[in-house]
Protein backbone atom coordinates (compact mmCIF):
# COMPACT_ATOMS: atom_id res chain seq x y z
CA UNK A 1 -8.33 -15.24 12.49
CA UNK A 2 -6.24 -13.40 14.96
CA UNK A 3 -7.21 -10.20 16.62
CA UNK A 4 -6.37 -7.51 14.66
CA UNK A 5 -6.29 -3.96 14.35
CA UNK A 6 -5.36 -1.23 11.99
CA UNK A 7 -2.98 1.69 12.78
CA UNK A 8 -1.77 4.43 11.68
CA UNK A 9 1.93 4.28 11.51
CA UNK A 10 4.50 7.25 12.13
CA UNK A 11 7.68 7.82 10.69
CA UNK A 12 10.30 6.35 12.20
CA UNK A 13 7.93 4.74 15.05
CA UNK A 14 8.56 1.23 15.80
CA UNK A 15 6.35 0.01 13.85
CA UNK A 16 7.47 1.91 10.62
CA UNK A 17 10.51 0.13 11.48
CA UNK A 18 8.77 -3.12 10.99
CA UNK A 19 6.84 -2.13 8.07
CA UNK A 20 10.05 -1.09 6.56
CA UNK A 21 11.40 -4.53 6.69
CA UNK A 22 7.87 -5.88 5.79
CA UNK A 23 8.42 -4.09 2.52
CA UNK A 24 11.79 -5.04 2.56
CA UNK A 25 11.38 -8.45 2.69
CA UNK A 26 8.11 -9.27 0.52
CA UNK A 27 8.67 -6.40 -2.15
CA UNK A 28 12.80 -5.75 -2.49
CA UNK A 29 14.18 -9.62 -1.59
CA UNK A 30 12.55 -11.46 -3.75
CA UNK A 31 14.12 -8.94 -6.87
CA UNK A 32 17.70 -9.20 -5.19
CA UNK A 33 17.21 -5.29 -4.08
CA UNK A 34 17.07 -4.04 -0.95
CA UNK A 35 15.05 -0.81 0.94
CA UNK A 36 18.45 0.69 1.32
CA UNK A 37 17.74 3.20 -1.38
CA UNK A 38 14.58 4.61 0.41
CA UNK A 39 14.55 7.96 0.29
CA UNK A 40 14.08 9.44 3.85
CA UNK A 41 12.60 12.54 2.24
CA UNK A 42 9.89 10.61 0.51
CA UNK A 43 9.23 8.43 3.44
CA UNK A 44 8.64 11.29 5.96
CA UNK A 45 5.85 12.79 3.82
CA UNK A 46 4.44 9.75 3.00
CA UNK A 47 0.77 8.61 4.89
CA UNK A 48 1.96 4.68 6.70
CA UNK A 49 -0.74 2.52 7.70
CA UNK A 50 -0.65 -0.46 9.00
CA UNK A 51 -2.84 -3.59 10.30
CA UNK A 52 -1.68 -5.44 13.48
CA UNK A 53 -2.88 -8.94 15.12
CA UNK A 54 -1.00 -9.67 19.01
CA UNK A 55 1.71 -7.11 18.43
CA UNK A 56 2.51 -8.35 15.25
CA UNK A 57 2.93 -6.36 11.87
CA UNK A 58 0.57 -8.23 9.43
CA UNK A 59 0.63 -6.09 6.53
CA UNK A 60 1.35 -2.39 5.14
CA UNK A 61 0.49 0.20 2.67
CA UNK A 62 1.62 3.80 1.81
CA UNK A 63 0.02 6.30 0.02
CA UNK A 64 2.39 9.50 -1.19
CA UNK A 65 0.74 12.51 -1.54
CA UNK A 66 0.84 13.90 -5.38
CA UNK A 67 -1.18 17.07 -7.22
CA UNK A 68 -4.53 18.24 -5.94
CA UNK A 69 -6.64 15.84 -4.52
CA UNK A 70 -4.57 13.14 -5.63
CA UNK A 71 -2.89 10.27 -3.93
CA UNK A 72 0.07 7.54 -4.81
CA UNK A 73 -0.48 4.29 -3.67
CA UNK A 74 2.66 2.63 -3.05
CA UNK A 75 4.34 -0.46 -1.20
CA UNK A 76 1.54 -2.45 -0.09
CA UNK A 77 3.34 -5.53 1.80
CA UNK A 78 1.26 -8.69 3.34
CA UNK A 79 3.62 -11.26 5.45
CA UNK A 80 3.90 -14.02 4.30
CA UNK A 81 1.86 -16.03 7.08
CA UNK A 82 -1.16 -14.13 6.46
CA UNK A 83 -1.61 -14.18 3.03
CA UNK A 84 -5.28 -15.46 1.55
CA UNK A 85 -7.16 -14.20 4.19
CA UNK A 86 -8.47 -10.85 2.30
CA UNK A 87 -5.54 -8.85 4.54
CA UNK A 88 -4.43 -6.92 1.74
CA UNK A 89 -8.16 -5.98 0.77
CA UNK A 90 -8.68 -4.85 4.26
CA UNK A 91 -5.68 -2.80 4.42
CA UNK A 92 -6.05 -1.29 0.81
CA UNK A 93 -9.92 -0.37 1.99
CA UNK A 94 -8.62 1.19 5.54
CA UNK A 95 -5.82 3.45 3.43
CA UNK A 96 -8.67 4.64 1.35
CA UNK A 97 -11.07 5.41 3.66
CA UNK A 98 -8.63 7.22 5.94
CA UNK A 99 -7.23 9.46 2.61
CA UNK A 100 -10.92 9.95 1.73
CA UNK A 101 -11.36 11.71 4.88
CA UNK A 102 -8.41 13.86 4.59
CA UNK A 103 -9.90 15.00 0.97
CA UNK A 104 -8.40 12.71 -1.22
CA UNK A 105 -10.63 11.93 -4.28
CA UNK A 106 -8.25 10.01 -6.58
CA UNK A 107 -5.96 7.79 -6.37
CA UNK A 108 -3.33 5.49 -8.81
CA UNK A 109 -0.64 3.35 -8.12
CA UNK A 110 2.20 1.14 -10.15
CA UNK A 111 0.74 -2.41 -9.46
CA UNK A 112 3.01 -5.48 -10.67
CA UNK A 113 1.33 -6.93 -13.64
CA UNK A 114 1.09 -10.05 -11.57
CA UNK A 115 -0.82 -7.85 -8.97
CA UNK A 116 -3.08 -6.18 -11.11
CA UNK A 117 -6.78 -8.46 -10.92
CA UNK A 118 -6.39 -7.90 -7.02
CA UNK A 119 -6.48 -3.69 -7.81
CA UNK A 120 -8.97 -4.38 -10.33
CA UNK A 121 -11.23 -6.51 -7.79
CA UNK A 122 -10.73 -3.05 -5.63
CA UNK A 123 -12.40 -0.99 -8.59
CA UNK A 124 -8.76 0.40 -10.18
CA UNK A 125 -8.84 0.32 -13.83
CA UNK A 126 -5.53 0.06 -15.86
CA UNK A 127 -3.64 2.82 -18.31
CA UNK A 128 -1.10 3.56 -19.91
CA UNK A 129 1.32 1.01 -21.66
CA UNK A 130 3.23 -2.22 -19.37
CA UNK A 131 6.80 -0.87 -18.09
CA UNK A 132 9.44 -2.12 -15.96
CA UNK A 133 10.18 -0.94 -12.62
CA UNK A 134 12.34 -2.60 -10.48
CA UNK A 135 12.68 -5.40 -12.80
CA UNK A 136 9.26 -6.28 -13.34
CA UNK A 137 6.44 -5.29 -15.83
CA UNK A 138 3.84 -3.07 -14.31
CA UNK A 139 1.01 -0.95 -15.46
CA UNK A 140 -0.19 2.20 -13.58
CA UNK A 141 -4.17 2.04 -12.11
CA UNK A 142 -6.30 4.80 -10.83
CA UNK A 143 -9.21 5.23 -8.85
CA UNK A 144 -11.54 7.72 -7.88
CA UNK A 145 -13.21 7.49 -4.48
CA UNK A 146 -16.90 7.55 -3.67
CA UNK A 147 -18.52 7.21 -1.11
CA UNK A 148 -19.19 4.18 -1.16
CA UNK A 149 -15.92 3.04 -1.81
CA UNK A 150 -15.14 4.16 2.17
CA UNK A 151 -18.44 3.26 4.20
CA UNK A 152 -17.22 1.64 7.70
C-alpha cells in the first residue's frame, strides 16, 4: 500500500477542500445531490479528519459535536481507488481515538442500511426504526468508547 498518513483537517484548509469534494463525489453524486447545501455553520464546528498517501486525499470522516460527551459521526467518504484495503476502518478508528482524547465517550451516527455490517464490525449496534435520508434507508448506531476501542 501507499504511504499514508492521517491528518487532522481544518476548515476551509486545502485539504477540507478536497474532502469536501471527496464527500461530494462518493456520498451526494451517486443520489443526484450535491454538497451545495452544506451548511457552513455546521461545517466550521465540525472535527475533519482525514488520511493521506503522496499528497493525495484517500478518505474522510467527520464527527459533529452533540450533548455531553457525545459525538455525531457523519460523512465518512473512501475514494474510490482505495476501497478494500480496511481504509475506512483505519480512518473510523483514528476519528475515535482522537475524540476519545478530547473526552468523548459516545458516539452514533446515521449509517446507510447498506453500510451498516461495516459499523457493526466497528462495535456500533443498531436502534431505532429504518428511515430515509437523502433518499436512502438508514438506521442510526451508537457506540460507547473504551479504552480499548482507542489503543495506538
Amino acid at each position: 500500500m501507499d504511504e499514508w498518513t492521517f491528518i487532522n483537517i481544518d476548515y476551509r484548509s486545502p485539504h477540507y477542500w478536497a474532502a469536501f469534494a471527496l464527500r461530494d463525489q462518493v456520498l451526494r453524486k451517486p443520489l443526484g445531490l450535491s454538497m451545495e447545501d452544506a451548511d457552513p455553520a455546521v461545517e466550521q464546528v465540525m472535527r475533519h479528519f482525514g488520511m493521506i498517501a503522496n499528497d493525495t486525499l484517500m478518505a474522510c470522516v467527520l464527527a459533529l459535536p452533540a450533548e455531553g460527551n457525545t459525538a455525531i459521526i457523519r460523512q465518512m467518504a473512501v475514494a474510490k481507488n482505495y476501497r478494500g484495503r480496511g481504509i475506512g476502518s483505519r480512518i473510523l478508528n483514528y476519528a475515535e481515538q482522537q475524540l476519545w482524547r478530547e473526552g468523548i465517550i459516545a458516539l452514533r451516527l446515521s449509517a446507510r442500511i447498506s453500510a451498516m455490517a461495516f459499523y457493526e464490525a466497528a462495535g456500533y449496534t443498531a436502534y431505532g426504526d429504518e428511515y430515509l435520508s437523502v433518499t436512502v434507508p438508514h438506521r442510526w448506531m451508537r457506540k460507547t468508547l473504551t479504552a480499548n476501542d482507542t489503543s495506538d
